[in-house]
Every structure is written in structure tokens, then in C-alpha cells.
C-alpha atoms as a PDB file:
ATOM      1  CA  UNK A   1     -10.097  14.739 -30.109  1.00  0.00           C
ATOM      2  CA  UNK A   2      -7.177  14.944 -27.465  1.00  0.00           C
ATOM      3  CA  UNK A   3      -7.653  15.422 -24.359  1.00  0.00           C
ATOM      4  CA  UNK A   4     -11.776  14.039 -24.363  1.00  0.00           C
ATOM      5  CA  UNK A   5     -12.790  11.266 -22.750  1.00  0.00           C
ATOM      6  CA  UNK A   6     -13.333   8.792 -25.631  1.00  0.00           C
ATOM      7  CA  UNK A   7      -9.505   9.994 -27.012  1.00  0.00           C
ATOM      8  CA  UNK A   8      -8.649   8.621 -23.113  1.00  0.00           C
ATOM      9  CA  UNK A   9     -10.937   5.543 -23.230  1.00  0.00           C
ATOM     10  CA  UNK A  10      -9.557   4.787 -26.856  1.00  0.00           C
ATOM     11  CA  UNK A  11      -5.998   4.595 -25.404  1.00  0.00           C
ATOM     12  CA  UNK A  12      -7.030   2.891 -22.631  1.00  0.00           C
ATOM     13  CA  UNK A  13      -8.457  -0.010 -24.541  1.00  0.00           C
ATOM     14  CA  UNK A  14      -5.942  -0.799 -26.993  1.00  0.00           C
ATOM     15  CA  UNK A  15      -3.767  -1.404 -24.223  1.00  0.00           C
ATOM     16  CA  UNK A  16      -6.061  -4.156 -23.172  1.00  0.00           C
ATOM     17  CA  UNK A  17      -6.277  -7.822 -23.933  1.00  0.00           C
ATOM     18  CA  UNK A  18     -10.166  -8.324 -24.301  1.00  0.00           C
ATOM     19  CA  UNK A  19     -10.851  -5.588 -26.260  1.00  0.00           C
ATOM     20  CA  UNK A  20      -9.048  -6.958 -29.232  1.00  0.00           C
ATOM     21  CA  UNK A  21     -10.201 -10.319 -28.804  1.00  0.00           C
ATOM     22  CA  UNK A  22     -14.136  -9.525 -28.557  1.00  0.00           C
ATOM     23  CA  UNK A  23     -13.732  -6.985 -31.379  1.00  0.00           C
ATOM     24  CA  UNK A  24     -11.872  -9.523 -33.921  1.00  0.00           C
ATOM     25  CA  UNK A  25     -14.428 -11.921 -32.781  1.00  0.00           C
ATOM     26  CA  UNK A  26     -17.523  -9.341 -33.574  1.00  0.00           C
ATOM     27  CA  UNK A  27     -15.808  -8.365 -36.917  1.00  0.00           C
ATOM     28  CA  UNK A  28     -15.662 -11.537 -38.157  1.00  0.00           C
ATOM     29  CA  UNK A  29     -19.052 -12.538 -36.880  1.00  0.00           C
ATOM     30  CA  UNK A  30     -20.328  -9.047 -38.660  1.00  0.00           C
ATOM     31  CA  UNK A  31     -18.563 -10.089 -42.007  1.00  0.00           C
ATOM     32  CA  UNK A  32     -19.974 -13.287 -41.900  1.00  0.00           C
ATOM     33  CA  UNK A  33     -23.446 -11.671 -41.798  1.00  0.00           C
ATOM     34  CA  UNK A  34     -23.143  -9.270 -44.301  1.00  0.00           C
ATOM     35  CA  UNK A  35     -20.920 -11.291 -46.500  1.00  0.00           C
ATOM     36  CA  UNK A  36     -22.004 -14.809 -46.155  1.00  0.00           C
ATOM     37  CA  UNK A  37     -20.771 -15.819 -49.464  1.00  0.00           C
ATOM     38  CA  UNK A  38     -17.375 -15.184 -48.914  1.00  0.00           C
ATOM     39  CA  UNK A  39     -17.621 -18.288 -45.652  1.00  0.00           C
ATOM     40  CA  UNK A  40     -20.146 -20.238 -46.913  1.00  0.00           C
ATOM     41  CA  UNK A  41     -19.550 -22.184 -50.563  1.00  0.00           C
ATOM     42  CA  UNK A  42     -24.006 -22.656 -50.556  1.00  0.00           C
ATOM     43  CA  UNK A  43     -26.504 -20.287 -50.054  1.00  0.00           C
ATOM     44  CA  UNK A  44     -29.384 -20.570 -47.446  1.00  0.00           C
ATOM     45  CA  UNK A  45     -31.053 -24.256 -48.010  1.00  0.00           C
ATOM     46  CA  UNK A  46     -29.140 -24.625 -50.641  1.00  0.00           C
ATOM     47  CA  UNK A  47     -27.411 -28.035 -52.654  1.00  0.00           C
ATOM     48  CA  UNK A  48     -28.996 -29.972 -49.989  1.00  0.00           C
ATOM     49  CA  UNK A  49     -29.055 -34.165 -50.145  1.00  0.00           C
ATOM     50  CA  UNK A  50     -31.683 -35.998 -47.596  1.00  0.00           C
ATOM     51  CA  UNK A  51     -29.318 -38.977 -48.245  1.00  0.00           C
ATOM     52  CA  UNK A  52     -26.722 -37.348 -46.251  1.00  0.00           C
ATOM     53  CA  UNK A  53     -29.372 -36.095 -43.412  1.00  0.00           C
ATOM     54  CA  UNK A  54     -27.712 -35.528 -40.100  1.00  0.00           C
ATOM     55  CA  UNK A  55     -24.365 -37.583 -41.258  1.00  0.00           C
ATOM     56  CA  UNK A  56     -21.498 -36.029 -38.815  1.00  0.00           C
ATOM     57  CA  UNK A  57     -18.429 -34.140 -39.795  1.00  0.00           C
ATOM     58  CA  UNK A  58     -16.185 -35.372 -42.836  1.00  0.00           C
ATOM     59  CA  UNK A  59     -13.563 -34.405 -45.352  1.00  0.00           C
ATOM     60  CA  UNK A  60     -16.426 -32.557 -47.674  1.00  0.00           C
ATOM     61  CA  UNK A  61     -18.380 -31.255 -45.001  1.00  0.00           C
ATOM     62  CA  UNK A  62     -16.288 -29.823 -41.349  1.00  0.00           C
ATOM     63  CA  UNK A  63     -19.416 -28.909 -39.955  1.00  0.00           C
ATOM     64  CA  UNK A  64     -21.607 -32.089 -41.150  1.00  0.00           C
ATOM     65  CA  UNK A  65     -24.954 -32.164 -42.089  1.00  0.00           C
ATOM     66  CA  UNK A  66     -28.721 -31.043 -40.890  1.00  0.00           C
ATOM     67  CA  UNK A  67     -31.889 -32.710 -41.174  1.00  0.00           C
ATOM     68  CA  UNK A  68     -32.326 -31.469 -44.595  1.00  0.00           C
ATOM     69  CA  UNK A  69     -29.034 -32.887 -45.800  1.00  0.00           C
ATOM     70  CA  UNK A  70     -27.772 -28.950 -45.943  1.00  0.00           C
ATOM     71  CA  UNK A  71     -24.063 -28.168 -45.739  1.00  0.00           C
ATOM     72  CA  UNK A  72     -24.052 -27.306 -41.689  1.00  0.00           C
ATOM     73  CA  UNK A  73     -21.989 -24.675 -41.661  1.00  0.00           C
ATOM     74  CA  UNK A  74     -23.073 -22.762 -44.656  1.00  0.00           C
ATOM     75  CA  UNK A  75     -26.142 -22.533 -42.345  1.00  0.00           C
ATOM     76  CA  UNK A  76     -24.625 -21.684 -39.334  1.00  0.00           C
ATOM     77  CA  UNK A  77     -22.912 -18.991 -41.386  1.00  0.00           C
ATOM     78  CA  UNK A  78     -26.278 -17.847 -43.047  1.00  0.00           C
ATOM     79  CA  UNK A  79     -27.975 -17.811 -39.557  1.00  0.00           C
ATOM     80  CA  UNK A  80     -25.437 -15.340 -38.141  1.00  0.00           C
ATOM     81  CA  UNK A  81     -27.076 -12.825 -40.501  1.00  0.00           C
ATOM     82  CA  UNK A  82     -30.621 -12.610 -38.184  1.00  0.00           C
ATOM     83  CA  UNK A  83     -29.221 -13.209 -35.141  1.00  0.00           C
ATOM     84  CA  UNK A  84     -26.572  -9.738 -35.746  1.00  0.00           C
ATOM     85  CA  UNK A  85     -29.085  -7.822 -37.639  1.00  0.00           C
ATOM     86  CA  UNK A  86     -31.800  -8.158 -35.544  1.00  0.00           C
ATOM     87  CA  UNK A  87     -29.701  -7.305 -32.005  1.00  0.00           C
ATOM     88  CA  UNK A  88     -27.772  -4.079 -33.853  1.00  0.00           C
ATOM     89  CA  UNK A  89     -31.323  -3.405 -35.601  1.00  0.00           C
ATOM     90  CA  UNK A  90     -33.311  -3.451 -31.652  1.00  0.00           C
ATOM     91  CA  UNK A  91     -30.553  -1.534 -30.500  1.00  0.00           C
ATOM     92  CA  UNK A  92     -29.986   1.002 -32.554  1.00  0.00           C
ATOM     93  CA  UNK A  93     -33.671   1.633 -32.388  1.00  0.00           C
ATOM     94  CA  UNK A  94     -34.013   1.601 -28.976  1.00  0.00           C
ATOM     95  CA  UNK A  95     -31.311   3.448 -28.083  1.00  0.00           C
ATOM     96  CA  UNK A  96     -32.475   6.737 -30.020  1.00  0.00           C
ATOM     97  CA  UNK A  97     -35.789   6.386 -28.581  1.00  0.00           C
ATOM     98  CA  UNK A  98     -33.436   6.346 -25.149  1.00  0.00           C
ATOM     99  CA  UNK A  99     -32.233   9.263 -25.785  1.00  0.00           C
ATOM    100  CA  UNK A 100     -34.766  11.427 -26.888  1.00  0.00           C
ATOM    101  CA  UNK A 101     -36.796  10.591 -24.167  1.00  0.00           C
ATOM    102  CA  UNK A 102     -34.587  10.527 -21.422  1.00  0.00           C
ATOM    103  CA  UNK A 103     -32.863  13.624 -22.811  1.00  0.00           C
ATOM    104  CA  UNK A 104     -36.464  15.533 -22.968  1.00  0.00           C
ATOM    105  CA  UNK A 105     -37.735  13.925 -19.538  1.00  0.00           C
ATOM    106  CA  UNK A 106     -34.823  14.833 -18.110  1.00  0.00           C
ATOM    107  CA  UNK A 107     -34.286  18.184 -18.898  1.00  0.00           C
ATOM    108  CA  UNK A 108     -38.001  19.569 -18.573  1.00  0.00           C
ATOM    109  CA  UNK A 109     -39.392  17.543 -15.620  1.00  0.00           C
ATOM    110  CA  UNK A 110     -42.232  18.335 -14.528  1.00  0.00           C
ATOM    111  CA  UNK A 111     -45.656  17.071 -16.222  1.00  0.00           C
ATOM    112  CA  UNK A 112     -43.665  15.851 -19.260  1.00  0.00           C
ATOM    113  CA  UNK A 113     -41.101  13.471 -17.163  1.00  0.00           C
ATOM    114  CA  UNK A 114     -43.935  12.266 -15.458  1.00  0.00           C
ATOM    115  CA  UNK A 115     -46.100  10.742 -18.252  1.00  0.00           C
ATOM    116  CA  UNK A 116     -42.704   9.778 -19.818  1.00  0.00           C
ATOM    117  CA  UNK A 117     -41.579   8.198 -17.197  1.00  0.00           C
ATOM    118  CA  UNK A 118     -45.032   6.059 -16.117  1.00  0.00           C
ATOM    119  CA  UNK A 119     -45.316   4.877 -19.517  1.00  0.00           C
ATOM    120  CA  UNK A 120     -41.826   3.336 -19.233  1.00  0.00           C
ATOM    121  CA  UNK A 121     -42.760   2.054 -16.176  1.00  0.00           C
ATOM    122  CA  UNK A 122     -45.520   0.264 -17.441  1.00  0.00           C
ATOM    123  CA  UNK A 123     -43.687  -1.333 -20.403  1.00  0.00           C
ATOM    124  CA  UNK A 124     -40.735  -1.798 -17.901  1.00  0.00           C
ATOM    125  CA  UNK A 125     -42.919  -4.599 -15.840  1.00  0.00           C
ATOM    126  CA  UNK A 126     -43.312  -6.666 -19.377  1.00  0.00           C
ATOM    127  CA  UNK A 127     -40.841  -9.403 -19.243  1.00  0.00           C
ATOM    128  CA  UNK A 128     -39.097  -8.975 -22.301  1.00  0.00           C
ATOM    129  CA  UNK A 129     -38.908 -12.358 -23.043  1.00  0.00           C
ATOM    130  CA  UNK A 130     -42.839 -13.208 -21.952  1.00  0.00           C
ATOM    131  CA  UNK A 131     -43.844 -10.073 -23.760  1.00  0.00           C
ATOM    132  CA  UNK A 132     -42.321 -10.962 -26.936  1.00  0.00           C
ATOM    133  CA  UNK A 133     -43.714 -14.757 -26.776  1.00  0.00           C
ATOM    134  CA  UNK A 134     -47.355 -13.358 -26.462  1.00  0.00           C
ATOM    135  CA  UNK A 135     -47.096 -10.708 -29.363  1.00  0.00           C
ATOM    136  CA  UNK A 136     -45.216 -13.466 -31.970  1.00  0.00           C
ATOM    137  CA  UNK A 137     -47.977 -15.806 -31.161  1.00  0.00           C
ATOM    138  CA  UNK A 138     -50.656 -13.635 -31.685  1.00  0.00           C
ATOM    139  CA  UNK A 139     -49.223 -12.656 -34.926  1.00  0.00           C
ATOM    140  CA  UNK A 140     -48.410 -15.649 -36.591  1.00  0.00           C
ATOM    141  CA  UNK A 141     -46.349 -15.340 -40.227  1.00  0.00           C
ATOM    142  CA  UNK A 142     -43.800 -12.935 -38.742  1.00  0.00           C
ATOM    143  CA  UNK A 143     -39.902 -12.255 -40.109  1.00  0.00           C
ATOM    144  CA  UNK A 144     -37.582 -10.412 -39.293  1.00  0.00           C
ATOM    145  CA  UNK A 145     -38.527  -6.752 -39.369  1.00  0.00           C
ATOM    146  CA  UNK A 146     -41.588  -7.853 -37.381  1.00  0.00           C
ATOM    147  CA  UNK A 147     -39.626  -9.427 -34.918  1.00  0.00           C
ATOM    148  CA  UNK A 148     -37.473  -6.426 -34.580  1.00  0.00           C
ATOM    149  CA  UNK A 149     -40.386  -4.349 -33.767  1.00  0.00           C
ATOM    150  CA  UNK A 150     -41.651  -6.249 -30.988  1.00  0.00           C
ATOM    151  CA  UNK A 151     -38.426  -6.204 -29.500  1.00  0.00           C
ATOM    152  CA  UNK A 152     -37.697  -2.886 -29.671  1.00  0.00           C
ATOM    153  CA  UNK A 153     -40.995  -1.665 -28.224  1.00  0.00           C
ATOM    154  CA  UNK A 154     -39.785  -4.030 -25.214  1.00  0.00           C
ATOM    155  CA  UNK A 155     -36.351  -3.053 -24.821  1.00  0.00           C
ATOM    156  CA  UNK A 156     -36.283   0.398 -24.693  1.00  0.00           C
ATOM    157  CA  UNK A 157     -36.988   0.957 -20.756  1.00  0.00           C
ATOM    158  CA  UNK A 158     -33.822   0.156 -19.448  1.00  0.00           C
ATOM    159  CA  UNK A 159     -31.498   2.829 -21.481  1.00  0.00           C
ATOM    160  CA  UNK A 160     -34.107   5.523 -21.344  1.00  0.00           C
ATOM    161  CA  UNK A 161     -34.080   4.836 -17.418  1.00  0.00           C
ATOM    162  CA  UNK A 162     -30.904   5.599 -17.283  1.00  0.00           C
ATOM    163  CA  UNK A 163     -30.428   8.352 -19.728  1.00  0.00           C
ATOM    164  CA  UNK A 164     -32.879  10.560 -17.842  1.00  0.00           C
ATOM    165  CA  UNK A 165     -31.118  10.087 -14.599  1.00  0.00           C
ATOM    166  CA  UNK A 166     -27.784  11.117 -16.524  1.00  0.00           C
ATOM    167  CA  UNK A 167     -29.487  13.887 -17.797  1.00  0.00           C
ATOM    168  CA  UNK A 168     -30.602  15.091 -14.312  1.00  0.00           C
ATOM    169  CA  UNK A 169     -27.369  14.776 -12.962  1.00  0.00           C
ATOM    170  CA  UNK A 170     -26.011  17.137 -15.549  1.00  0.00           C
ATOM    171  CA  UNK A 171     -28.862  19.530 -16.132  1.00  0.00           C
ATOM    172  CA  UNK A 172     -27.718  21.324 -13.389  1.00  0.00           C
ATOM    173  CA  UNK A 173     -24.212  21.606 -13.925  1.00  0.00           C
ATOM    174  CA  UNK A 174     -21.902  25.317 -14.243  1.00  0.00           C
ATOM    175  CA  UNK A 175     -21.301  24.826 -18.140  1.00  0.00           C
ATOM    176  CA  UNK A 176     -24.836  24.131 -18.403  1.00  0.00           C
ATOM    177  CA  UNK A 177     -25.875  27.437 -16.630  1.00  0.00           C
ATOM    178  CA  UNK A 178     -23.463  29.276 -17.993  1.00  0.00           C
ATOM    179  CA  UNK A 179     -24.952  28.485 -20.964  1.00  0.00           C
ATOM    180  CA  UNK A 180     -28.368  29.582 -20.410  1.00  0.00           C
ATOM    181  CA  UNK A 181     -26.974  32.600 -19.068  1.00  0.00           C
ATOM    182  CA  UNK A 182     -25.496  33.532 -22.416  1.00  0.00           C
ATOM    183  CA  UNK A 183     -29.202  33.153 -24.026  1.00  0.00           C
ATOM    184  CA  UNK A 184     -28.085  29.560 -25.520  1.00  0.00           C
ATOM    185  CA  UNK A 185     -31.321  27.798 -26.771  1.00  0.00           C
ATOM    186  CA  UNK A 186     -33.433  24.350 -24.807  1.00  0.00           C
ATOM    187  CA  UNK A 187     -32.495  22.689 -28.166  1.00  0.00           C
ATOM    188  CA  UNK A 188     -28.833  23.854 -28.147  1.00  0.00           C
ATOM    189  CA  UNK A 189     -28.159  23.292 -24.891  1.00  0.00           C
ATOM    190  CA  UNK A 190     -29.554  19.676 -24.706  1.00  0.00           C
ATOM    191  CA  UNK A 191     -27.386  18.545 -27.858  1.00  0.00           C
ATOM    192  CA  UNK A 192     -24.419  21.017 -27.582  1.00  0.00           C
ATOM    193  CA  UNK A 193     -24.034  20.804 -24.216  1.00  0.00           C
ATOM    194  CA  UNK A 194     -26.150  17.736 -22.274  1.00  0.00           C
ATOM    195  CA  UNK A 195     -26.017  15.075 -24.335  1.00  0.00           C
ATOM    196  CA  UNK A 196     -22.192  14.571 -25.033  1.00  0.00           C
ATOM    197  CA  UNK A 197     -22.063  14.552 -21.367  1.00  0.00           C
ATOM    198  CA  UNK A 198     -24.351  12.117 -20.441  1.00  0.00           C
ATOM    199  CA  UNK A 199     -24.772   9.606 -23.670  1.00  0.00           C
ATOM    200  CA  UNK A 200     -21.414   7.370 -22.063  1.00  0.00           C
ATOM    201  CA  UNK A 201     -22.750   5.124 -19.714  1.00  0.00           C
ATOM    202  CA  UNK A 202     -26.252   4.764 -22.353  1.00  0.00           C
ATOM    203  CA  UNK A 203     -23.813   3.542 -25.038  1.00  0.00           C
ATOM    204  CA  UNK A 204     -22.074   1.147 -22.726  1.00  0.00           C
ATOM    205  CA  UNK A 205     -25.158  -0.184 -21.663  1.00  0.00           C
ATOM    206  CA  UNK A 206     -26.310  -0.350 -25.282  1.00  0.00           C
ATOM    207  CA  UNK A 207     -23.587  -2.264 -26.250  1.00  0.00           C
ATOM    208  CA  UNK A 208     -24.383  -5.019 -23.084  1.00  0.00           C
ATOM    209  CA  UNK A 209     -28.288  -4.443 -24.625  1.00  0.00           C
ATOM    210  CA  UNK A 210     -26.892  -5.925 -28.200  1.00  0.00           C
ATOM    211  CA  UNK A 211     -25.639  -9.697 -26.592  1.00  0.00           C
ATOM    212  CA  UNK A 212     -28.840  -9.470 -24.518  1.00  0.00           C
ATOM    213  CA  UNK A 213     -31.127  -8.949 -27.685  1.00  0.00           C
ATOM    214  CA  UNK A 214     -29.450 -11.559 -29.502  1.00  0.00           C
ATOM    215  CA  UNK A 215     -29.470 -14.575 -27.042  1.00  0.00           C
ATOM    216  CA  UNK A 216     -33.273 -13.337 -26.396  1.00  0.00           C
ATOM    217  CA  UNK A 217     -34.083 -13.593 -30.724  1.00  0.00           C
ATOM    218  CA  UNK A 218     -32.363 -17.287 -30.110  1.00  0.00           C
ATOM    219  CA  UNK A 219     -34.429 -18.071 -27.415  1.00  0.00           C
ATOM    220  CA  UNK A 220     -37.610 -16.893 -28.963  1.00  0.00           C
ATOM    221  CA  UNK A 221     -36.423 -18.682 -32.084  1.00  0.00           C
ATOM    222  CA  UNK A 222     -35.669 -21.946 -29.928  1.00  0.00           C
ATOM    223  CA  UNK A 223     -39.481 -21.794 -28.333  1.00  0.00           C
ATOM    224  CA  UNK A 224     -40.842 -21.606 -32.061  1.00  0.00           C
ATOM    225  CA  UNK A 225     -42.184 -18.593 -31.755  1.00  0.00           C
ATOM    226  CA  UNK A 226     -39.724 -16.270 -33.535  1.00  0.00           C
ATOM    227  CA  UNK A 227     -38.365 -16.804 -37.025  1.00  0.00           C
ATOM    228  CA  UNK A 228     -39.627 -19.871 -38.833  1.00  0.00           C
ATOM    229  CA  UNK A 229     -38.262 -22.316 -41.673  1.00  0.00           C
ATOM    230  CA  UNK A 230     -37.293 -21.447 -44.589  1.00  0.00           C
ATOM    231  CA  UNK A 231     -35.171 -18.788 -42.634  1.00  0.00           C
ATOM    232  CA  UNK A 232     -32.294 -19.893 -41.336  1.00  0.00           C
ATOM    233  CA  UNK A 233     -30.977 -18.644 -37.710  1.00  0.00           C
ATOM    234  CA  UNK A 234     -28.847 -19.978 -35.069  1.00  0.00           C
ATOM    235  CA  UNK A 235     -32.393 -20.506 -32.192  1.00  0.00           C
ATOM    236  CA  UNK A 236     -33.994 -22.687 -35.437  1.00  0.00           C
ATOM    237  CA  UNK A 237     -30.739 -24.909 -35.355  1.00  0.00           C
ATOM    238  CA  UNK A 238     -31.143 -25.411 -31.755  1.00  0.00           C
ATOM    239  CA  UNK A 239     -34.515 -25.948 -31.798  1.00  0.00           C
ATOM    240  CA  UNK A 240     -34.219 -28.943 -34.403  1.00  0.00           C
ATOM    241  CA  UNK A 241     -30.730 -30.246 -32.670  1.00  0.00           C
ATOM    242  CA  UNK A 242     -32.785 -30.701 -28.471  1.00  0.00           C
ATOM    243  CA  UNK A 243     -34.344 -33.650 -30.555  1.00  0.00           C
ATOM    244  CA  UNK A 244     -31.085 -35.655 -32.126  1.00  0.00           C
ATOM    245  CA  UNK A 245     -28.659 -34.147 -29.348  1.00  0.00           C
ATOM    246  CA  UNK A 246     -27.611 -37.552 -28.553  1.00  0.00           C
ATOM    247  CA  UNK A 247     -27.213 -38.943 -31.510  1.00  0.00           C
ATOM    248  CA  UNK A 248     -26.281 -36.350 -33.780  1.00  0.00           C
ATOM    249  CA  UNK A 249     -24.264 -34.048 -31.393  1.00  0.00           C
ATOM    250  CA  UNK A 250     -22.922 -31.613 -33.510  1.00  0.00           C
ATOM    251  CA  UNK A 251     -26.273 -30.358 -34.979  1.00  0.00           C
ATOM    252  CA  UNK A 252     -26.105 -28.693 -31.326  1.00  0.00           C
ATOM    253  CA  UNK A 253     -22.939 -28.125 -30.552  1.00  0.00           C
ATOM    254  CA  UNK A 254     -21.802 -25.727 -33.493  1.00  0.00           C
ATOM    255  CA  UNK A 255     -24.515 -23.558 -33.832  1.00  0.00           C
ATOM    256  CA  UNK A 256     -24.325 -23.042 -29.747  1.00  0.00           C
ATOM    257  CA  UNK A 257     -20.965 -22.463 -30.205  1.00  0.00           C
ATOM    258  CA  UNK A 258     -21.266 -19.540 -32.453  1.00  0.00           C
ATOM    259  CA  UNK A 259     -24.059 -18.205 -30.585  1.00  0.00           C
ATOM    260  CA  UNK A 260     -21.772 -18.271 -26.981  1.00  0.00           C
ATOM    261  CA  UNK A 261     -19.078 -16.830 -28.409  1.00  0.00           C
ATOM    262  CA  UNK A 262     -21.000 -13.739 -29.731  1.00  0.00           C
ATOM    263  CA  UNK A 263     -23.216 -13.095 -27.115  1.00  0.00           C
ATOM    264  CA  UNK A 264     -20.046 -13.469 -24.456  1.00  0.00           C
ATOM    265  CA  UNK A 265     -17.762 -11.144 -26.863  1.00  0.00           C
ATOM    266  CA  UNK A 266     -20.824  -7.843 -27.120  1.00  0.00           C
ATOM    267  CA  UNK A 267     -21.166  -8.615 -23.285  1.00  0.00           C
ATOM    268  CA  UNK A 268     -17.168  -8.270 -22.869  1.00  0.00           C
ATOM    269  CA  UNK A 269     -16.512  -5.465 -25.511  1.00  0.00           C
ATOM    270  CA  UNK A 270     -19.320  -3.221 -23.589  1.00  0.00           C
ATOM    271  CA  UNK A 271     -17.578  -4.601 -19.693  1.00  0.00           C
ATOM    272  CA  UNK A 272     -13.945  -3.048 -21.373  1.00  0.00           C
ATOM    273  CA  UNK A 273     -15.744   0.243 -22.672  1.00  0.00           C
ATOM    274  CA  UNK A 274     -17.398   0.697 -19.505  1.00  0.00           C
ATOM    275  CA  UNK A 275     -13.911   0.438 -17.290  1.00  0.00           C
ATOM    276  CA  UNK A 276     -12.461   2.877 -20.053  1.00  0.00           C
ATOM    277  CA  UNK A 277     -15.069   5.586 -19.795  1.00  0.00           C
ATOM    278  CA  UNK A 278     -15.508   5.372 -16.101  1.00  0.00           C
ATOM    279  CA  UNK A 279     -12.229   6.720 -14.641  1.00  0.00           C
ATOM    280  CA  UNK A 280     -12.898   5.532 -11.360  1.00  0.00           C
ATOM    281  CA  UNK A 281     -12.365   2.185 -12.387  1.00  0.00           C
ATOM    282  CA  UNK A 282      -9.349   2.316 -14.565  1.00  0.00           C
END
């Protein structure tokens, strides 16, 4: 819509440099996980030779080989598929528990913000990283929707924080009066009237959330706590490679590659949507 502030952030960014390069970069990493066949001639595990275990870069294979003999970067291409899924999956799911219960903390107060916002207090002062180490190991024989559960009931705290302190700032507000005055209902006037005003600076920091989740699935993948052979993700390829890294270093190299670049593009995209939204810093 003209004249709104994501019509002004919209022309702001497509004006800008690393905008385009972070979203070609995420569309092509998305595509890759969603599509893998159309990058990777093998499947997962697939057409795999020991004789050719950990033999470098050649004319039939770009990428080289693993330990198992597998084409390397029909895995790497295969392992973008849980390391995206799982860090849109955490974040999508945290950020509508963000909003529901900043936006209901927020607007209320009172007894209700108060036992909303102790209990995010409490799972605030887990490490998110520690936390998820603890739960994984005590539940051995997890995948991926496990995985995304624990980190979602970890990673919530930080958006609904600051959801409920947009929400205050706003509650308040003429528009928001006004429309109380004219009998407009709790539930209208949260979503009609709150929320659009408030969700920005939650879906910027969602967007930073998505890199964050991501390198933490790696790292909990590198530890050997998170996702385990036969599935294939970018932390398991690092977590083999620490051993032959200077032998063999391309088992480390490529799979750290594509990890960096993915992490560092979410982290841009959501630094170029926050300068568009915020107009103090355009």
C-alpha cells in the first residue's frame, strides 16, 4: 500500500546493494533445500565408493569426496535442507508465540504481564545453546522435528521481550483511544489497530533470530548432540572434517563455506530491513 511504511522500506531497499545480494544468496540457498535434485546429480548417501574416501576435488567430482566415498557436494547440497528448515521452522514458531504473548502481556498488564513475563524470564536465563545440549542428550534418537522443538521452547524470550515493550509503547497511543472510544473491541483493537504498529522491529529481529538458529543447529550438530548419521547436515560435515582438516582440507572448507555465507546473508538481509523500517536511520 502507498504511502505505509513497508511500501517506504520496500523502496528503500531495492535501492540498496546488500539487499539484493543476501536475498539472491537466501533464494538460492532456499531452492537448494527444497529442490535438492535440481543441484545435486545423487541423493542423500547415495552412489557412494569407499575406494574414493576423502580423495580431493577432480574433473567428476568439484567438491571431492567424504569419508563414505559420497559425492561432497550432493551432500553439502542435501544438508542445506536441515540447516534452512529447522532455522525458518524455530522461527516461525517462535515468533507467533512472540506475538501473542507480548501482544496480550502488553496490552492487559497487570497480573497477566506479570506471570507472562516471569516465565520468560526464567526460560530467558537458559543459555540457548547449554539448554539445548542438556535436552538432546537426555533424549537420545532425536531428528529434526524434535530438534526444532527444543529450540523453539528456547528461543522465544528474546522477540516476546521485545514485542511487549512495543506493545506498551503503543497501547497508549490517540488512534488507539480513539478507538476504544468508538466501542472498538480488546480483540479488534489489538489486531486492527496494535499489532500492525508494533510487529516491525519483532520481524527484523526475527529475521537476525533465523542466522542465529541456524549456526546454533550447526553447532549442536558439530558437538554430536543434534542430528545424527544417516542425516545429512552441514554441523555433521564439520564434525567429521575437525579430524582430517589437515589432510583432507576441503571436507571442511566447503561445507563451512556454505554455512558462513548463509548465516552472514539472514544476519545482513534483517541489518538492511531494520535501516529501512526505522526512519531515523535511513
Amino acid at each position: 500500500m502507498r504511502g505505509s511504511l513497508w511500501y517506504d522500506a520496500w523502496l528503500d531497499l531495492r535501492r540498496r546493494v546488500l539487499f539484493w545480494i543476501s536475498a539472491v544468496i537466501l533464494l538460492l540457498a532456499c531452492a537448494m533445500a527444497a529442490f535438492p535434485s535440481l543441484f545435486a546429480r545423487l541423493g542423500p548417501n547415495e552412489g557412494c565408493r569407499l575406494r574414493m574416501s576423502k580423495k580431493g576435488p577432480d574433473a567428476t567430482a568439484l567438491f571431492g569426496y567424504d569419508l563414505q566415498g559420497c559425492d561432497y557436494w550432493s551432500q553439502i547440497v542435501h544438508g542445506t535442507r536441515a540447516s534452512v528448515l529447522i532455522g525458518v521452522a524455530v522461527t516461525v514458531f517462535a515468533l507467533f508465540i512472540a506475538v501473542v504473548l507480548g501482544l496480550v502481556g502488553g496490552y492487559y498488564g497487570g497480573v497477566l504481564d506479570a506471570i507472562i513475563s516471569r516465565v520468560t524470564d526464567v526460560f530467558f536465563g537458559i543459555p540457548f545453546v547449554l539448554g539445548s545440549t542438556v535436552v538432546l542428550v537426555a533424549f537420545p534418537g532425536h531428528g529434526i522435528w524434535a530438534m526444532t522443538i527444543v529450540l523453539v521452547l528456547l528461543g522465544w524470550t528474546t522477540m516476546t521481550r521485545l514485542m511487549r515493550g512495543q506493545v506498551i509503547a503503543v497501547r497508549d497511543s490517540d488512534y488507539v483511544q480513539a478507538a476504544r472510544a468508538l466501542g472498538a473491541s480488546d480483540r479488534r483493537i489489538m489486531l486492527k489497530h496494535i499489532l500492525p504498529n508494533s510487529v516491525a522491529p519483532v520481524f527484523v529481529v526475527a529475521m537476525l533470530n533465523i542466522g542465529n538458529v541456524i549456526s546454533g543447529e550447526a553447532t549442536l550438530d558439530y558437538l554430536g548432540v543434534g542430528l545424527q548419521y544417516p542425516d545429512v547436515s552441514w554441523g555433521l560435515q564439520l564434525n567429521v572434517a575437525q579430524t582430517f582438516f589437515s589432510e583432507y582440507p576441503h571436507l571442511l572448507v566447503f561445507p563451512a563455506l556454505f554455512l558462513t555465507a548463509t548465516v552472514l546473508s539472514f544476519l545482513m538481509l534483517g541489518d538492511v530491513v531494520r535501516d529501512a523500517l526505522d526512519p531515523k536511520l535511513r
